[in-house]
Structures are given as structure tokens and as C-alpha cells.
N, C-alpha and C. Protein backbone atom coordinates (compact mmCIF):
# COMPACT_ATOMS: atom_id res chain seq x y z
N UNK A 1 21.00 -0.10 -8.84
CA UNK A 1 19.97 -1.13 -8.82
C UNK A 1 18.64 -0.55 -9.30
N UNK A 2 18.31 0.48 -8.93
CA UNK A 2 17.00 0.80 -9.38
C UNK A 2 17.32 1.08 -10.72
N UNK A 3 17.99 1.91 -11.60
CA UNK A 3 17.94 2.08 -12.95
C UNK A 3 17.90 0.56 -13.81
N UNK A 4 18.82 -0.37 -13.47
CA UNK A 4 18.56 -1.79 -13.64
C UNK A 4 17.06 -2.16 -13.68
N UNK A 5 16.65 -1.99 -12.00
CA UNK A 5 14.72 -2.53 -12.35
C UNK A 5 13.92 -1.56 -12.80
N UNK A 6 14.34 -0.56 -13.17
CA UNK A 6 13.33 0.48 -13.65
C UNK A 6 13.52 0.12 -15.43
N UNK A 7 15.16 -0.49 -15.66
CA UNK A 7 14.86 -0.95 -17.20
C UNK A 7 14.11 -2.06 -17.74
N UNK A 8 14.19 -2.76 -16.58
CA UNK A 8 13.44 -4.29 -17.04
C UNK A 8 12.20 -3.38 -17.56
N UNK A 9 11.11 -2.69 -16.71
CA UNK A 9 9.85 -2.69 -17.13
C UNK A 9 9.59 -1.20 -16.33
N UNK A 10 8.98 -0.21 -17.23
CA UNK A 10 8.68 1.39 -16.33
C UNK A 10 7.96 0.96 -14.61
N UNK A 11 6.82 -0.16 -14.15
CA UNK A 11 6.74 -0.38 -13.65
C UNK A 11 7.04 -1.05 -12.56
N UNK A 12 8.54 -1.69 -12.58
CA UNK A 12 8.91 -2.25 -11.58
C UNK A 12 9.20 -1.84 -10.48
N UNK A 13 10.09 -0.55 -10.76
CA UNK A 13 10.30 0.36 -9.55
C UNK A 13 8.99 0.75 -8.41
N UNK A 14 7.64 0.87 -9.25
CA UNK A 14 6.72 1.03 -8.48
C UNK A 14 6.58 -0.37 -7.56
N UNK A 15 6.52 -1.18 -8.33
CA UNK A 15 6.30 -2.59 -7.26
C UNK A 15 7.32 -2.30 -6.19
N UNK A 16 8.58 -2.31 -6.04
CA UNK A 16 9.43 -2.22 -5.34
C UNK A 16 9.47 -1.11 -3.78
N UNK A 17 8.83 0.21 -4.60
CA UNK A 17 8.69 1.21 -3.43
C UNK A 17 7.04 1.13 -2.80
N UNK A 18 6.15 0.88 -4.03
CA UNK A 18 4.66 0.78 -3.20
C UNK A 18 3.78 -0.72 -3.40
N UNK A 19 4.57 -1.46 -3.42
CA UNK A 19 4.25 -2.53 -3.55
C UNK A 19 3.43 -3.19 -4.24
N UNK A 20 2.69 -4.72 -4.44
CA UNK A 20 2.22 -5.24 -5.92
C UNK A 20 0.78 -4.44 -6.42
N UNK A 21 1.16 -4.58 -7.50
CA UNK A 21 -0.32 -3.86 -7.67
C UNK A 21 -1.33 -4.33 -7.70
N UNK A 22 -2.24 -3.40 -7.84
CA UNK A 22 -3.54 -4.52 -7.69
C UNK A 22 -4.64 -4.09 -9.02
N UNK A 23 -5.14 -5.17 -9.59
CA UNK A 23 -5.81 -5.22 -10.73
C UNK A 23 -7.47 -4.49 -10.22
N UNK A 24 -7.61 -3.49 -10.83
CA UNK A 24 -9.19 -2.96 -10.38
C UNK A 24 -9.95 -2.41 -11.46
N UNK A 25 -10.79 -2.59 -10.99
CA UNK A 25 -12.01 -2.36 -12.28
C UNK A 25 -13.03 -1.06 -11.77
N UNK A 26 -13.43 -0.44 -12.05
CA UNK A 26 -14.45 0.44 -11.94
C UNK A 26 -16.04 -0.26 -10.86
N UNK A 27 -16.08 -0.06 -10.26
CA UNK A 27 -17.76 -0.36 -9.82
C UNK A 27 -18.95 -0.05 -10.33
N UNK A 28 -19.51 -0.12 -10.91
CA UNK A 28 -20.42 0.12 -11.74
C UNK A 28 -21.65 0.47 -11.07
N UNK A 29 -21.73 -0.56 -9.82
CA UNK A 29 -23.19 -0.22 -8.61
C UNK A 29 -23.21 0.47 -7.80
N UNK A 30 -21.75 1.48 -7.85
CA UNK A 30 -22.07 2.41 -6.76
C UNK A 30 -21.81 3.70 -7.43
N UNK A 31 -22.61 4.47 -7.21
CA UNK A 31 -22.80 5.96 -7.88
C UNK A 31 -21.33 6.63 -7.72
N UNK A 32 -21.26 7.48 -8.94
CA UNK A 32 -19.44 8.39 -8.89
C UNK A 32 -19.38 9.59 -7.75
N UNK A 33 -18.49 9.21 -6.66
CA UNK A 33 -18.95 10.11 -6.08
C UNK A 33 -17.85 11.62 -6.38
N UNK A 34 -17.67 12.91 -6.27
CA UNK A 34 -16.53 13.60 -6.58
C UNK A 34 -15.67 13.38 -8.07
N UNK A 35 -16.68 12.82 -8.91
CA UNK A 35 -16.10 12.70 -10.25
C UNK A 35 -14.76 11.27 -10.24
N UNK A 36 -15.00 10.76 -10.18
CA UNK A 36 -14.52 9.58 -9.81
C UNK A 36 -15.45 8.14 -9.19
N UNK A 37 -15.20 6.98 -10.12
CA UNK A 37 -15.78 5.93 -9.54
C UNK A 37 -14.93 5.20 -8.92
N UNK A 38 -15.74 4.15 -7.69
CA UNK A 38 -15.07 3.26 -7.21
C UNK A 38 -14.79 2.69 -7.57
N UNK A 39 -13.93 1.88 -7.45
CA UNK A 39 -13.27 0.58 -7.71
C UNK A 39 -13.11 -0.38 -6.71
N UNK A 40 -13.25 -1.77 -7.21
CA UNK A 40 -13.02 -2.98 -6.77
C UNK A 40 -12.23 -4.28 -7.65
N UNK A 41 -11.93 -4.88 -6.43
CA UNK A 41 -10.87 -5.83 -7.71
C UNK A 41 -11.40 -6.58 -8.51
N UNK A 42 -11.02 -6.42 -10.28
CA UNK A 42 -10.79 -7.53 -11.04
C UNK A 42 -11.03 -8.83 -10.94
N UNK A 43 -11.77 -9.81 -10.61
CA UNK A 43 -11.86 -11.00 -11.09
C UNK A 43 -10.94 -11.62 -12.08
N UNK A 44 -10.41 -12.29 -11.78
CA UNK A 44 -9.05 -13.15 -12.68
C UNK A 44 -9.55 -13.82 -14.12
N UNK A 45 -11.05 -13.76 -14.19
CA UNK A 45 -11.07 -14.23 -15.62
C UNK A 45 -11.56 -13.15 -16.75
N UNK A 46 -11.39 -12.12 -15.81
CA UNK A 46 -12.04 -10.25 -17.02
C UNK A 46 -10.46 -9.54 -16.92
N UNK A 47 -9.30 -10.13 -16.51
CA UNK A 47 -8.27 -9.56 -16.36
C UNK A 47 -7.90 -9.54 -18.39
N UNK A 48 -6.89 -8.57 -18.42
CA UNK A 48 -6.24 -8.58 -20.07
C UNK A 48 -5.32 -8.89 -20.29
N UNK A 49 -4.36 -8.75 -21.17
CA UNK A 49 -2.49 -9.40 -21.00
C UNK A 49 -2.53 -8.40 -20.52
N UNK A 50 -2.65 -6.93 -20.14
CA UNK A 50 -2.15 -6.16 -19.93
C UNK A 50 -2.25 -6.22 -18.00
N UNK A 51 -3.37 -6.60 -17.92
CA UNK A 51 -3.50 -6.82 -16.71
C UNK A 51 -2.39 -7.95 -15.70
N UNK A 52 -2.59 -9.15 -17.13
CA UNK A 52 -1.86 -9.91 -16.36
C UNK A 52 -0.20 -9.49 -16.57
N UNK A 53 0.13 -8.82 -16.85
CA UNK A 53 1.56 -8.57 -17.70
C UNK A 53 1.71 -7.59 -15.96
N UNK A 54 0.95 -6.64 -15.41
CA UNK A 54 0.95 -5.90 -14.16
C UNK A 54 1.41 -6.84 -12.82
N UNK A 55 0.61 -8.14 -13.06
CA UNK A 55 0.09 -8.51 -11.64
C UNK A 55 1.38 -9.31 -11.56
N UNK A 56 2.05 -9.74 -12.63
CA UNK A 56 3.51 -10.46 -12.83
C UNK A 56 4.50 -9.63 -12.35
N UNK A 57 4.58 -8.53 -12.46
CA UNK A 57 5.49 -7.18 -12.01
C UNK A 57 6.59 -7.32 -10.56
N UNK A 58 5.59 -7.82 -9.45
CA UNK A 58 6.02 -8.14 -8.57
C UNK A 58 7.32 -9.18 -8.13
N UNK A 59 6.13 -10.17 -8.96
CA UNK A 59 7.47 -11.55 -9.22
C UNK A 59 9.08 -11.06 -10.34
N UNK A 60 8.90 -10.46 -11.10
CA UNK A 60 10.07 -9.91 -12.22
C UNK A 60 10.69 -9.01 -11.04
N UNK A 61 10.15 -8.26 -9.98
CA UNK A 61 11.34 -7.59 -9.29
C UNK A 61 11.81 -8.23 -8.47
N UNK A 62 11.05 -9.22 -8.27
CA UNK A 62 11.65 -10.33 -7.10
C UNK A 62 12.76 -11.09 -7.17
N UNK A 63 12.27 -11.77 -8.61
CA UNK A 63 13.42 -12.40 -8.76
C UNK A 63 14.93 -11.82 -9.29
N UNK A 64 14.79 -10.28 -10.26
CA UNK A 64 15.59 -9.37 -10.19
C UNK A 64 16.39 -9.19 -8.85
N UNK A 65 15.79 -8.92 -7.77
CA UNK A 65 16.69 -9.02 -6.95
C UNK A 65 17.51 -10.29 -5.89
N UNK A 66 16.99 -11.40 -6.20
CA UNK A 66 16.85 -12.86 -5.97
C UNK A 66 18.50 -13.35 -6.55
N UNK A 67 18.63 -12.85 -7.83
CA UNK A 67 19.43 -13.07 -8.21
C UNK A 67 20.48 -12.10 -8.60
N UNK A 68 20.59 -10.87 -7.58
CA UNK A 68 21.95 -10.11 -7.32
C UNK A 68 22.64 -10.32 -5.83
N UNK A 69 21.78 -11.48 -5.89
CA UNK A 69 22.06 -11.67 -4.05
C UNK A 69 23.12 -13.01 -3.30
N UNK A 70 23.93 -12.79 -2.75
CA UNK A 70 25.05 -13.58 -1.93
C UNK A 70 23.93 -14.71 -1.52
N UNK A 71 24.07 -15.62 -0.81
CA UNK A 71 23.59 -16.90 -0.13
C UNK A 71 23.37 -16.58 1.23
N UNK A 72 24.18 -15.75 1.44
CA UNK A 72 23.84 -15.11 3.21
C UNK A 72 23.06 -14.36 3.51
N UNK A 73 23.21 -13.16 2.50
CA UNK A 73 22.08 -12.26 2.24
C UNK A 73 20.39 -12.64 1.70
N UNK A 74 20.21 -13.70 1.35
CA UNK A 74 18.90 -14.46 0.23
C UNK A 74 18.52 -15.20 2.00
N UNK A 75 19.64 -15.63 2.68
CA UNK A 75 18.96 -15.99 3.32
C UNK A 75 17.75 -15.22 4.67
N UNK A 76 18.31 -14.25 4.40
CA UNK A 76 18.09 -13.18 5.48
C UNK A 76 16.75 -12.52 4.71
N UNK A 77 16.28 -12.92 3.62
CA UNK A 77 14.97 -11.62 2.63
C UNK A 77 14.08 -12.75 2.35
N UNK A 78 14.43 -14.33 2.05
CA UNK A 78 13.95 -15.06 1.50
C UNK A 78 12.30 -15.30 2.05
N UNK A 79 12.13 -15.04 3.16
CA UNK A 79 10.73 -15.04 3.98
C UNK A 79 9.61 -14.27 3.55
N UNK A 80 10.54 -13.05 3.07
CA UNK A 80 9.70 -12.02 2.47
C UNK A 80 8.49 -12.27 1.43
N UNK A 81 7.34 -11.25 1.43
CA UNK A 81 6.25 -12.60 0.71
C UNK A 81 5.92 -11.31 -0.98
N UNK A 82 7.05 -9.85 -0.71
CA UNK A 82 6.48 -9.36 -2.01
C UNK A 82 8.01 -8.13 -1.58
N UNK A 83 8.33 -7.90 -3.36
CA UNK A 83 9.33 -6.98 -3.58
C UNK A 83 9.75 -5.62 -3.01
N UNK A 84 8.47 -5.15 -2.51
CA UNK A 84 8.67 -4.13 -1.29
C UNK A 84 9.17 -4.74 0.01
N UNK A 85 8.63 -5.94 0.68
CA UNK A 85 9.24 -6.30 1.86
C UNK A 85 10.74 -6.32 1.74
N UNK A 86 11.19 -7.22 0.43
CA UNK A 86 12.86 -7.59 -0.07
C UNK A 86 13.48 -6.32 0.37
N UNK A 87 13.01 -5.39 -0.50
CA UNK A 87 13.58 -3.77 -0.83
C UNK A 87 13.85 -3.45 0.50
N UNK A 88 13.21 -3.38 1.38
CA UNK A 88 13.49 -2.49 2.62
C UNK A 88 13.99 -3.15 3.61
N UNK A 89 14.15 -4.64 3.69
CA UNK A 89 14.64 -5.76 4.66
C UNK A 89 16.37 -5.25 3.80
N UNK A 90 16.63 -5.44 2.90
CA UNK A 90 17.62 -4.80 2.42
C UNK A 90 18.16 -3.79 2.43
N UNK A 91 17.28 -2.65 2.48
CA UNK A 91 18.06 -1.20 3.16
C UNK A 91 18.50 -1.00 4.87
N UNK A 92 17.71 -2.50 5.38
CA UNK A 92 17.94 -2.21 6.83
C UNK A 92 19.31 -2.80 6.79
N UNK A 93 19.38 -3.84 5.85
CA UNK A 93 20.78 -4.79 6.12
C UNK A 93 21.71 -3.91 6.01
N UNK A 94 21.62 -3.21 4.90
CA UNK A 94 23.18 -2.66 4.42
C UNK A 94 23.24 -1.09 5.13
N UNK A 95 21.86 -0.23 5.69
CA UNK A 95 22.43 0.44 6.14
C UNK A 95 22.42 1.06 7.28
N UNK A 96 21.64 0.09 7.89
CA UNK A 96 20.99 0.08 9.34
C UNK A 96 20.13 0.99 9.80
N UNK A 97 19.68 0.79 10.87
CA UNK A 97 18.89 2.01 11.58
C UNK A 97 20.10 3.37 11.85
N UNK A 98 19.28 4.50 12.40
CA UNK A 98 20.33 5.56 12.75
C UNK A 98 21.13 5.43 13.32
N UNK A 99 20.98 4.44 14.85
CA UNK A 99 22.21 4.68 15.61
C UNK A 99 23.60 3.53 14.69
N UNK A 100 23.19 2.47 13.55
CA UNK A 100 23.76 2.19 13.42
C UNK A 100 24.62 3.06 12.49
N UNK A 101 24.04 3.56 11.52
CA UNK A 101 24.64 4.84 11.11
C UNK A 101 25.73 5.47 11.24
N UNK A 102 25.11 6.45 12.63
CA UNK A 102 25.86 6.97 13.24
C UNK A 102 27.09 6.44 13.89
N UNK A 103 27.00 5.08 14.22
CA UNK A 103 28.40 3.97 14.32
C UNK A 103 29.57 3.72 13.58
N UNK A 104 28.72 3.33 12.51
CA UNK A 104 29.73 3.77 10.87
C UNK A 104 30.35 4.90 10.81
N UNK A 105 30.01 5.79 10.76
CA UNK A 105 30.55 6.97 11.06
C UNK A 105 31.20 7.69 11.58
N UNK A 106 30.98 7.11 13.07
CA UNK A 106 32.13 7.38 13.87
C UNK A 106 33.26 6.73 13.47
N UNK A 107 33.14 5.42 13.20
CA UNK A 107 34.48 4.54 13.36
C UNK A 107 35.03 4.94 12.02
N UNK A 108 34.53 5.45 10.86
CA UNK A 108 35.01 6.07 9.59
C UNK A 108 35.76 7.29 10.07
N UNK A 109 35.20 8.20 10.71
CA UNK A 109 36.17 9.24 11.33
C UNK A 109 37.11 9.14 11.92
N UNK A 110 37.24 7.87 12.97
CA UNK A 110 38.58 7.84 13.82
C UNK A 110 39.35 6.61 12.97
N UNK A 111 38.75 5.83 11.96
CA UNK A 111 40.24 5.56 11.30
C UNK A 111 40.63 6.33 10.37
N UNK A 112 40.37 7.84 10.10
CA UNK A 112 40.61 8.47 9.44
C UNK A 112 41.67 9.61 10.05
N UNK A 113 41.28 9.67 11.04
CA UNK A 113 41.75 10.71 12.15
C UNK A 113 43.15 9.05 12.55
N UNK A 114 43.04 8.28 12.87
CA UNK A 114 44.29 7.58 13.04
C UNK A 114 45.51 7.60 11.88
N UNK A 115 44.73 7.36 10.22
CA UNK A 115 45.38 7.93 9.53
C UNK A 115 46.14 9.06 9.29
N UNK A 116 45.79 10.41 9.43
CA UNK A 116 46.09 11.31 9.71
C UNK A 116 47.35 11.31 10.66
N UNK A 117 47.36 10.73 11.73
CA UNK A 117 48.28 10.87 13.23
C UNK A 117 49.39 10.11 12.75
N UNK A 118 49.39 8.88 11.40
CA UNK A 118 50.41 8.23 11.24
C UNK A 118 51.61 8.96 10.40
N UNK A 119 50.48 9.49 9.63
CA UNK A 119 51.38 10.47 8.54
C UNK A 119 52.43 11.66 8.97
N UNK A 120 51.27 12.08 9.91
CA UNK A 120 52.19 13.36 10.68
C UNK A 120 53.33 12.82 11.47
């Protein structure tokens, strides 16, 4: 999945792990402090295509994953309000917290170990 959203656009993957980006501009009224100026957000009518082509990013991974998704599963992410929430409401689904983990695991070992006992 990620090589998938990392082909749509180099940036999607970022939406996905650090979520939407945000359009910023330099501050101009406040002095550079440490070689670096501040920034504050963009105003929506000094934005560029390039800008707006960014702030879309979010929605393209969204619906990327919107539509690799079962009806049971969409229903369970659909609340979600940006592609990082999806992403990780999804790693909880499929692979749970630790102890669930560690559940899987066990029960992977002892039908493995039952296998084993049939053969012999």
C-alpha cells in the first residue's frame, strides 16, 4: 500500500504518516530569528497551483484508501476527518494493540504445535 500511495504523488506518503499539510508563507513582520524566518499560514487567495496541488494531497490519499476498502472496514475509518487518522485507525484494525498481538501469536503457535502432534 504505501509504494501504491507513494506512486500516486512523492507526497502522499507524507500526508498519510504526518498528516495534511499546511500551506505557509514566510512572516515578513517578525525579525529572522537563528537564520530562519517565521512562518504563518497562507491566505487562500496568494496560494499557487503548486500550493493548491499540496493542500489536495490529503484528499488523493483519502480517497486512495477509501477505495481499497471492504464496506465493513469504510465503516469503521469513515468518521475519520484526515488520511493520517484513516492510516492508523487501520493499523489498529488489522493489527491490534500488543496484547492483541501477542494473542495471534499464541494461537498461531498452538495450531501449529497441534499440527505437528497430528503428523507424528
Amino acid at each position: 500500500m504505501q509504494t501504491h500511495l507513494a506512486a500516486q504523488d512523492d507526497d502522499v506518503w507524507y500526508v498519510i504518516t504526518d498528516g495534511p499539510m499546511k500551506i505557509l508563507k514566510a512572516n515578513t513582520d517578525v525579525p529572522i530569528t537563528y537564520g530562519a524566518p517565521h512562518h504563518i499560514e497562507k491566505p487562500q487567495d496568494e496560494w499557487t497551483a503548486e500550493d493548491k496541488r499540496k493542500d489536495n494531497l490529503d484528499d488523493v490519499a483519502k480517497y486512495i484508501l477509501y477505495k481499497t476498502l471492504d464496506k465493513d472496514t469504510f465503516s469503521k475509518i469513515k468518521m475519520r476527518k484526515n488520511a493520517k487518522e484513516i492510516w492508523e485507525k487501520l493499523i489498529q484494525l488489522c493489527e491490534g494493540n500488543e496484547q492483541a498481538k501477542e494473542n495471534k501469536l499464541s494461537v498461531a503457535v498452538q495450531k501449529f504445535d497441534n499440527i505437528k502432534m497430528k503428523i507424528g
